[in-house]
Protein backbone atom coordinates (compact mmCIF):
# COMPACT_ATOMS: atom_id res chain seq x y z
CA UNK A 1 0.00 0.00 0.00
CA UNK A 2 0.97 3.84 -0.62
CA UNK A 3 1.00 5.75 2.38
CA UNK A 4 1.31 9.59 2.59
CA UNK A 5 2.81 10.75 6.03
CA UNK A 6 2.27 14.22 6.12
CA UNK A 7 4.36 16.32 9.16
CA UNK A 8 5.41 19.63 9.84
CA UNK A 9 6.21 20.51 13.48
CA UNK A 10 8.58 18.91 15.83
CA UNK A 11 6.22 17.04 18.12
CA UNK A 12 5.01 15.32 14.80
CA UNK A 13 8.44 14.51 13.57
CA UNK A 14 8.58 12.72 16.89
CA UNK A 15 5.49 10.97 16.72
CA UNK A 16 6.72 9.90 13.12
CA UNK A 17 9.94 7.98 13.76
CA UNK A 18 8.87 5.17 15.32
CA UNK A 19 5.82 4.44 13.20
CA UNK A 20 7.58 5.00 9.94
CA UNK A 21 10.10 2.50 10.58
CA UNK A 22 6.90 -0.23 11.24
CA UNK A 23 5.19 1.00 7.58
CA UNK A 24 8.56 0.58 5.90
CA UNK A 25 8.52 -3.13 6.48
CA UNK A 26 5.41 -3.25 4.62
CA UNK A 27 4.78 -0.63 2.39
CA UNK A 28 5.55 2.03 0.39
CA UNK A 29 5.96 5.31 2.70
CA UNK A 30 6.13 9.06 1.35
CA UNK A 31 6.87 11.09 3.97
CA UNK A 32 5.59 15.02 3.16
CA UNK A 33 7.36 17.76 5.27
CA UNK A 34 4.99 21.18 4.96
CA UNK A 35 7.91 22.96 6.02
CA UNK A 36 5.51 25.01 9.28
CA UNK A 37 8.23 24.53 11.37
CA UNK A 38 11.26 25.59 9.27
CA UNK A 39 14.16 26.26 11.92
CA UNK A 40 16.99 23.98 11.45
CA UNK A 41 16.98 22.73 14.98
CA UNK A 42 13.32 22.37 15.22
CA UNK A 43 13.23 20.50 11.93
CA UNK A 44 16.27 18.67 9.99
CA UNK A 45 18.13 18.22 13.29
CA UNK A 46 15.32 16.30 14.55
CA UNK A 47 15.38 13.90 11.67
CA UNK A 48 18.72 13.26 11.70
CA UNK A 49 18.87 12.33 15.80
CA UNK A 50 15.48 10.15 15.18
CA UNK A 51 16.78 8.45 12.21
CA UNK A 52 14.46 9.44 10.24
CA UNK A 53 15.05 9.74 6.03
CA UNK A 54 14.58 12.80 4.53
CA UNK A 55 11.10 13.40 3.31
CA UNK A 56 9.89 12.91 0.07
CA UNK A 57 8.60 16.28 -0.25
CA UNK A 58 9.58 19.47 1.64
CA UNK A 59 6.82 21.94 0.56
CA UNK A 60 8.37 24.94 2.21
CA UNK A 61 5.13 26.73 3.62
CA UNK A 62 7.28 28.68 6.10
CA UNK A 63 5.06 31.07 8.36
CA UNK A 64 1.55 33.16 7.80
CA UNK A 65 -1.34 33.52 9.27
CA UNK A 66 -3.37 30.43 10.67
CA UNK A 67 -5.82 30.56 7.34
CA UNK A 68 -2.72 31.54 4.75
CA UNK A 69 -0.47 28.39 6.13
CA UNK A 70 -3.38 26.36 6.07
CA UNK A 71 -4.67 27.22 2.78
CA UNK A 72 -1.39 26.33 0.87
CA UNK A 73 -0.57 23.41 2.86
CA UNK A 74 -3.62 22.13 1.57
CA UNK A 75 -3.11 23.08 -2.29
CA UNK A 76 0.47 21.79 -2.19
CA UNK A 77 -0.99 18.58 -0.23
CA UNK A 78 -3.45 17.84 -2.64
CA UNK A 79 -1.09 18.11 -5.77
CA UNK A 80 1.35 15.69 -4.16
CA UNK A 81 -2.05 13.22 -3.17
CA UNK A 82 -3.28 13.73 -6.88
CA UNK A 83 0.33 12.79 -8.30
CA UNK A 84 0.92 9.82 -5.79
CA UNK A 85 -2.09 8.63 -5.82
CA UNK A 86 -1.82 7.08 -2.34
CA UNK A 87 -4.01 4.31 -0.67
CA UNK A 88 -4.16 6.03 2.68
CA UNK A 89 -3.04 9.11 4.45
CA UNK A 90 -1.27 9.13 7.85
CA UNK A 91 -1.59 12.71 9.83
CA UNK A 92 -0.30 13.59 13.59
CA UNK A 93 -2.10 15.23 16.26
CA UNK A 94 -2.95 19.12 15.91
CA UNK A 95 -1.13 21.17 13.90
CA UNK A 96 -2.21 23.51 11.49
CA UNK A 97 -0.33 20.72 9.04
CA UNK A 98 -2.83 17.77 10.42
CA UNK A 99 -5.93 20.27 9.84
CA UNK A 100 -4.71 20.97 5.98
CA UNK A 101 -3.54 17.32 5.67
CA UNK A 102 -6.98 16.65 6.82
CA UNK A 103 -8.94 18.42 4.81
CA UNK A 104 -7.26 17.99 1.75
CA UNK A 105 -7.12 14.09 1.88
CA UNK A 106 -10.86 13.90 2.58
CA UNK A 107 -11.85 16.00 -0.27
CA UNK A 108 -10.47 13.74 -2.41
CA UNK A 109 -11.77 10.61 -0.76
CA UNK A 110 -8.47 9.40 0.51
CA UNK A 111 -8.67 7.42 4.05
CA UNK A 112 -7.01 8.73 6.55
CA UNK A 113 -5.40 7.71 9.71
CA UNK A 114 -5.26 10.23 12.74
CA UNK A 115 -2.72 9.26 14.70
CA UNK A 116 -3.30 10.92 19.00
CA UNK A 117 -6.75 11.55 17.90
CA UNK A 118 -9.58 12.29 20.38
CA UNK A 119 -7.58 14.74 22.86
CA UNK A 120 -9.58 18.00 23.58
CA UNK A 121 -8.50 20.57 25.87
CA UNK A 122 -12.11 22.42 25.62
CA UNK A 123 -10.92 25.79 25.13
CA UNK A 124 -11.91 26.68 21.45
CA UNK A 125 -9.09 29.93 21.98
CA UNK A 126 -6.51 27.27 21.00
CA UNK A 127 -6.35 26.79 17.11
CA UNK A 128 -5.06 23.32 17.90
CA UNK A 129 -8.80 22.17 19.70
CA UNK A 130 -10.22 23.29 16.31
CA UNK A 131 -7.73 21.39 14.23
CA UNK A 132 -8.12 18.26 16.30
CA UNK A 133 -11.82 18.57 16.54
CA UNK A 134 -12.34 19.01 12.45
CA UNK A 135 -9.32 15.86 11.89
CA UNK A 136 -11.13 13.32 14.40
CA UNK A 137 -14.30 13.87 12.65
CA UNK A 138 -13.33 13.60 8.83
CA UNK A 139 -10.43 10.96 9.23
CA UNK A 140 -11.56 7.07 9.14
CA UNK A 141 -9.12 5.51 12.05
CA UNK A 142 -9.25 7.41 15.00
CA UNK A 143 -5.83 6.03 17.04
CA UNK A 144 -6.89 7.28 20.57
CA UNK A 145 -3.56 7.51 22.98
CA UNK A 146 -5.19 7.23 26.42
CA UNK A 147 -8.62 5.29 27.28
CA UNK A 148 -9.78 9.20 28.58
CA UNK A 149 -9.59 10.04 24.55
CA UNK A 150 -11.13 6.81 23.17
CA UNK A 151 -14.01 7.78 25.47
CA UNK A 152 -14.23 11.15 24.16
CA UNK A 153 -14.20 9.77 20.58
CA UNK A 154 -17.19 7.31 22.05
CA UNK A 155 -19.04 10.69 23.06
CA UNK A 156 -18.69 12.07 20.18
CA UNK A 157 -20.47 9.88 17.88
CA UNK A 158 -17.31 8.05 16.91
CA UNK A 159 -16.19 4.70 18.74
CA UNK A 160 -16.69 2.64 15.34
CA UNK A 161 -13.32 4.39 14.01
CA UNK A 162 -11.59 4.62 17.11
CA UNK A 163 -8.76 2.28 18.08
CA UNK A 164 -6.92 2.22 21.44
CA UNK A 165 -3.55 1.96 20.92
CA UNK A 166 -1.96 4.18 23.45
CA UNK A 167 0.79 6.97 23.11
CA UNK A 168 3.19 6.42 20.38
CA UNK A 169 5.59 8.84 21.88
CA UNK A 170 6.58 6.09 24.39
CA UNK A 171 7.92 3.97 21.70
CA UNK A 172 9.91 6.84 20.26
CA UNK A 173 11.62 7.48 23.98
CA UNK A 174 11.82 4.03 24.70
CA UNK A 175 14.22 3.89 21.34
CA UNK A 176 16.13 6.77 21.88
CA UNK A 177 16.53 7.76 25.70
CA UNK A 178 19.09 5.20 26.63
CA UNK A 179 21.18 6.68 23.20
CA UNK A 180 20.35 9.84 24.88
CA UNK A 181 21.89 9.46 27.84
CA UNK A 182 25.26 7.49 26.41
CA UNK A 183 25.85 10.36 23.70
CA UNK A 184 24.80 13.59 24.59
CA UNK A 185 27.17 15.86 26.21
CA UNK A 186 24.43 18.43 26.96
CA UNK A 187 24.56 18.46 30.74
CA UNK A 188 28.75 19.01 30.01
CA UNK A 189 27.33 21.88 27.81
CA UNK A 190 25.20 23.94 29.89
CA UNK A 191 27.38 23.14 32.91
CA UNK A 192 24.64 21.80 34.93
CA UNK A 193 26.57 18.20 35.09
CA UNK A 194 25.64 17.05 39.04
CA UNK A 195 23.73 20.06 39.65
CA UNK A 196 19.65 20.46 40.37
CA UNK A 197 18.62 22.11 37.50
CA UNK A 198 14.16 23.12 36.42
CA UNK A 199 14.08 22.97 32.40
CA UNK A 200 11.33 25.49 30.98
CA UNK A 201 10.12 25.77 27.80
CA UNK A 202 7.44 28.21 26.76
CA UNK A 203 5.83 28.56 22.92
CA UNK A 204 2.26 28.77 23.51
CA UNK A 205 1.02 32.73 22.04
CA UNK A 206 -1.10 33.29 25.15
CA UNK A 207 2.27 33.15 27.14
CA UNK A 208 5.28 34.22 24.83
CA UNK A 209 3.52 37.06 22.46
CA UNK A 210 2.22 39.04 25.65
CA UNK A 211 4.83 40.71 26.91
CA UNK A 212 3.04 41.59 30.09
CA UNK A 213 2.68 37.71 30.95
CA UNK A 214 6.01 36.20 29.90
CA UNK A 215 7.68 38.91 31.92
CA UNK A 216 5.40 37.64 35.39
CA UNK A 217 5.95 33.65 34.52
CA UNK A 218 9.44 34.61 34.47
CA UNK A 219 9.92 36.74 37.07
CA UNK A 220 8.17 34.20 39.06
CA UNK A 221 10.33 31.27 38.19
CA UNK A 222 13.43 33.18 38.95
CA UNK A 223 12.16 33.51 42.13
CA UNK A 224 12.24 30.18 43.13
CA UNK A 225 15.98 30.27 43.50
CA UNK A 226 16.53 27.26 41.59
CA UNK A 227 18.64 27.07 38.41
CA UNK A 228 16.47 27.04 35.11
CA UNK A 229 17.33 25.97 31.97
CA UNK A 230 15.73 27.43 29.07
CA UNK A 231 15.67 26.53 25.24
CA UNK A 232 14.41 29.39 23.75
CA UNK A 233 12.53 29.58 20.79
CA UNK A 234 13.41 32.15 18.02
CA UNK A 235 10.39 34.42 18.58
CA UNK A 236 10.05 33.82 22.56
CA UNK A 237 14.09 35.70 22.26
CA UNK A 238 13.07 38.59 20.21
CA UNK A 239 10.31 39.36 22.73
CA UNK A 240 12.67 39.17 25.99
CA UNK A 241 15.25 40.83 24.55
CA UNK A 242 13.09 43.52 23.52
CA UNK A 243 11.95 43.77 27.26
CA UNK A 244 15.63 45.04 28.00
CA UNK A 245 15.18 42.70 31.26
CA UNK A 246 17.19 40.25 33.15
CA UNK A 247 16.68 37.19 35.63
CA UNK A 248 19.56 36.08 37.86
CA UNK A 249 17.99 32.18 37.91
CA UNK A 250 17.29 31.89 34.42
CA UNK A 251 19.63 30.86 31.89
CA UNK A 252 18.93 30.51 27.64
CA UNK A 253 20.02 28.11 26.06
CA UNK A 254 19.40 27.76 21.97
CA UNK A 255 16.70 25.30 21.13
CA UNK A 256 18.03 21.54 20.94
CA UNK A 257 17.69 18.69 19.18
CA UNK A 258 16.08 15.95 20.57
CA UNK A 259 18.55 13.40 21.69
CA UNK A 260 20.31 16.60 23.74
CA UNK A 261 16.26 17.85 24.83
CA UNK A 262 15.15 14.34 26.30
CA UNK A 263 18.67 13.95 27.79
CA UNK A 264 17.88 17.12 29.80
CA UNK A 265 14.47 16.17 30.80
CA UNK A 266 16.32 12.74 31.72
CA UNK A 267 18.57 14.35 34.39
CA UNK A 268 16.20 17.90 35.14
CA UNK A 269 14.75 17.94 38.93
CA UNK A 270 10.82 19.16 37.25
CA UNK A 271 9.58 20.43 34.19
CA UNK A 272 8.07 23.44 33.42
CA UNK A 273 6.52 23.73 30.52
CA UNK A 274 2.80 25.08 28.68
CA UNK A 275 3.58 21.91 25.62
CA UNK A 276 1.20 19.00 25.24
CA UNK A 277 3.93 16.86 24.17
CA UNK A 278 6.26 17.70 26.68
CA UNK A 279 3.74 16.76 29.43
CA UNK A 280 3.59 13.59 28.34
CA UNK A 281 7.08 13.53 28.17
CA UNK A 282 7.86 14.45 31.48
CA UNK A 283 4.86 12.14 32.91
CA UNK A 284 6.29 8.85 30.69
CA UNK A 285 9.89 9.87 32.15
CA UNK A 286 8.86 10.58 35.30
CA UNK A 287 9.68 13.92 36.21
CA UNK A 288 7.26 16.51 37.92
CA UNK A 289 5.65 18.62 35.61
CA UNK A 290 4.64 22.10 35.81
CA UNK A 291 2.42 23.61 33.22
CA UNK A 292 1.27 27.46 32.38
CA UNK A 293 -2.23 26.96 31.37
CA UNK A 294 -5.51 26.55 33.02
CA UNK A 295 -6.34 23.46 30.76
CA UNK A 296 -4.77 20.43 29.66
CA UNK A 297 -5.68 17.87 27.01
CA UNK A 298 -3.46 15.66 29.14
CA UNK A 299 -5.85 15.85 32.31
CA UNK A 300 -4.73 11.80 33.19
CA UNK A 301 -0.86 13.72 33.90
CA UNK A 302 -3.36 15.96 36.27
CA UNK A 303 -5.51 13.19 37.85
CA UNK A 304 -2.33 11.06 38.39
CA UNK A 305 -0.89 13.82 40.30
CA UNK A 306 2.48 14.48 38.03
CA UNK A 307 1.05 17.22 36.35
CA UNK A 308 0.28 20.62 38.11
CA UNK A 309 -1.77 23.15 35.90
CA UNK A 310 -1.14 26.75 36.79
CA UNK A 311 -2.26 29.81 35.51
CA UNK A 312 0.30 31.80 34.01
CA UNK A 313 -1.37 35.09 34.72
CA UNK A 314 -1.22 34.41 38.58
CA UNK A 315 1.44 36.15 41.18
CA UNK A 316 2.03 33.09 43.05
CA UNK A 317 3.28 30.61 40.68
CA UNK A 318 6.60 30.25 42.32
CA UNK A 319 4.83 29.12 45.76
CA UNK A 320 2.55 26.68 43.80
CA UNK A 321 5.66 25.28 42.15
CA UNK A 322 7.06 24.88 45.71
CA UNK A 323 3.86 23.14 47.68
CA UNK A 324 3.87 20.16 44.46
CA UNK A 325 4.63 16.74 45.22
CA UNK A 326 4.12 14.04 43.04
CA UNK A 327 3.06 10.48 44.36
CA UNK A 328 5.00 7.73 45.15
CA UNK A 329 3.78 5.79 42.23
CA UNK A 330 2.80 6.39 38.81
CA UNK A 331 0.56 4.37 37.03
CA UNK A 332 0.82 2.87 33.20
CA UNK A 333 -1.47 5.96 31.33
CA UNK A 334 0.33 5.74 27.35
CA UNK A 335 0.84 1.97 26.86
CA UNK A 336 3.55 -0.15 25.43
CA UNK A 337 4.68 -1.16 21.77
CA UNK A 338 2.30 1.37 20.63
CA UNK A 339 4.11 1.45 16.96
CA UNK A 340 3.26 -2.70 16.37
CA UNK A 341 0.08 -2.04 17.62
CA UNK A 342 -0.45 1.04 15.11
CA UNK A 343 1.39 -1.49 12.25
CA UNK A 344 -1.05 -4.24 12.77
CA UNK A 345 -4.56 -1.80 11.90
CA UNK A 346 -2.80 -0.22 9.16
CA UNK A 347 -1.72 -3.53 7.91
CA UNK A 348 -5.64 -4.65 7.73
CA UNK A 349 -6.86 -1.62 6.22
């Protein structure tokens, strides 16, 4: 069978690795990069430390508005569907890319496969609930990560395409930490080798494009004492350098690549973060995990009491960072072998 994988953000290229390498065994696998994330270390980088080949096509969208990137994803998508002529269509949880992927594939009657389907954070603010919302209901397997989002998909009038396979992000950390850990020099790097060390990482635009709020999460964290580490990403820099401020706690980093990123989870006392990926990253690892929103999709991470939700607008962040203890125990949420489990549906189709 042909099988379009269409990605374009860094969480997707993650979720891609250890799937692609099950759909190789069996069929033919074009991997289509829309080019929405375009920085080298958010992109290429993070195919070359997953071992992933270089894609197919690299349409080279770039940045715009939500409804410009969107609207020529989708042209460019469909040209490459119309010329390939693929069986089925595999797209990754909520990106603008999985909406256009989406919508393009179903207007032209291609099946399509929505892998981490069924998450909804119920705040319709976030572009990615409407992405995820309009890709659960026109795709035609529904792979739910947790049994809270097969449910979900059961309330919402679809438990006949839903499959519960659980998180394929395990599989791609299960493959990768322990290479993690025995190459990467990063903790050499940022000098933190030993050391207690918080790693932060902010993106979402209710917390980095509000100048006003990224200065108070900040200011807040620095309080704590407690030595931060934090990747930046290209736009989050232009706004705190433009704030002409300075935090004695806090130090940037550049963004890194993923062997060097899960490395530093790896050895980090908590994580601070407002990412849905990195939650479950920091849940599946382990580590306490603090995020800057008032809503998760991840609410098991919440219920199984690793995952504190603050709001980032609030004056006493660094206290409620203080008072959180995670359990003694944490419970199986995302699976196992997720990937073979994936392989054997799309093997059937």
């Amino acid at each position: 069978m042909r099988i379009v994988s269409i990605v374009g953000a860094r969480p997707q290229f993650i979720k891609l690795a250890a799937l692609s390498a099950k759909l190789a065994v069996s069929h033919e696998e074009i991997i289509v990069h829309t080019g929405q994330h375009y920085d080298y270390s958010m992109s290429e980088r993070i195919f070359s430390d997953l071992g992933i080949r270089n894609p197919d096509y690299h349409l080279g969208v770039g940045s715009g508005s939500h409804a410009t990137q969107t609207g020529e994803m989708m042209k460019a998508l469909e040209e490459v569907m119309l010329t390939r002529k693929p069986q089925l269509v595999v797209i990754f949880g909520d990106t603008n890319t999985t909406l256009a992927g989406a919508l393009a594939a179903s207007k032209i009657n291609i099946p399509i496969v929505h892998v981490e389907a069924g998450l909804r954070s119920y705040n319709r603010n976030m572009p990615e609930e409407i992405n995820r919302i309009i890709a659960d209901h026109v795709s035609d397997y529904l792979f739910a990560p947790t049994q809270n989002a097969a449910g979900i998909l059961k309330n919402e009038g679809l438990e006949d395409k839903t499959h519960l396979t659980g998180d394929i992000m395990v599989d791609t950390l299960s493959n990768n930490l322990q290479v993690a850990l025995e190459i990467s020099q990063i903790t050499k790097e940022l000098e933190v080798e030993g050391r207690d060390f918080n790693l932060l990482t902010l993106h979402r635009n209710y917390n980095v494009d509000n100048p006003e709020i990224l200065v108070n999460i900040l200011d807040q964290l620095d309080r704590l004492g407690e030595l931060i580490i934090f990747p930046v990403h290209p736009r989050t820099k232009k706004i705190i350098e433009n704030t002409e401020m300075s935090w004695e706690n806090i130090s940037l980093t550049e963004p890194l690549g993923y062997i060097d990123f899960i490395a530093a989870e790896h050895y980090s006392k908590r994580i601070i973060t407002d990412s849905g990926g990195i939650q479950k990253e920091a849940f599946i690892l382990g580590r306490p995990c603090i995020t800057l929103r008032t809503e998760t999709e991840w609410i098991e991470t919440v219920e199984a009491g690793w995952n504190l939700l603050v709001d980032p607008s609030v004056s006493d962040i660094c206290d409620r960072i203080r008072s959180f203890e995670v359990p003694d125990v944490k419970e199986n949420i995302f699976g196992e072998d997720v990937s073979s489990k994936m392989a054997v549906i799309i093997n059937s189709i």
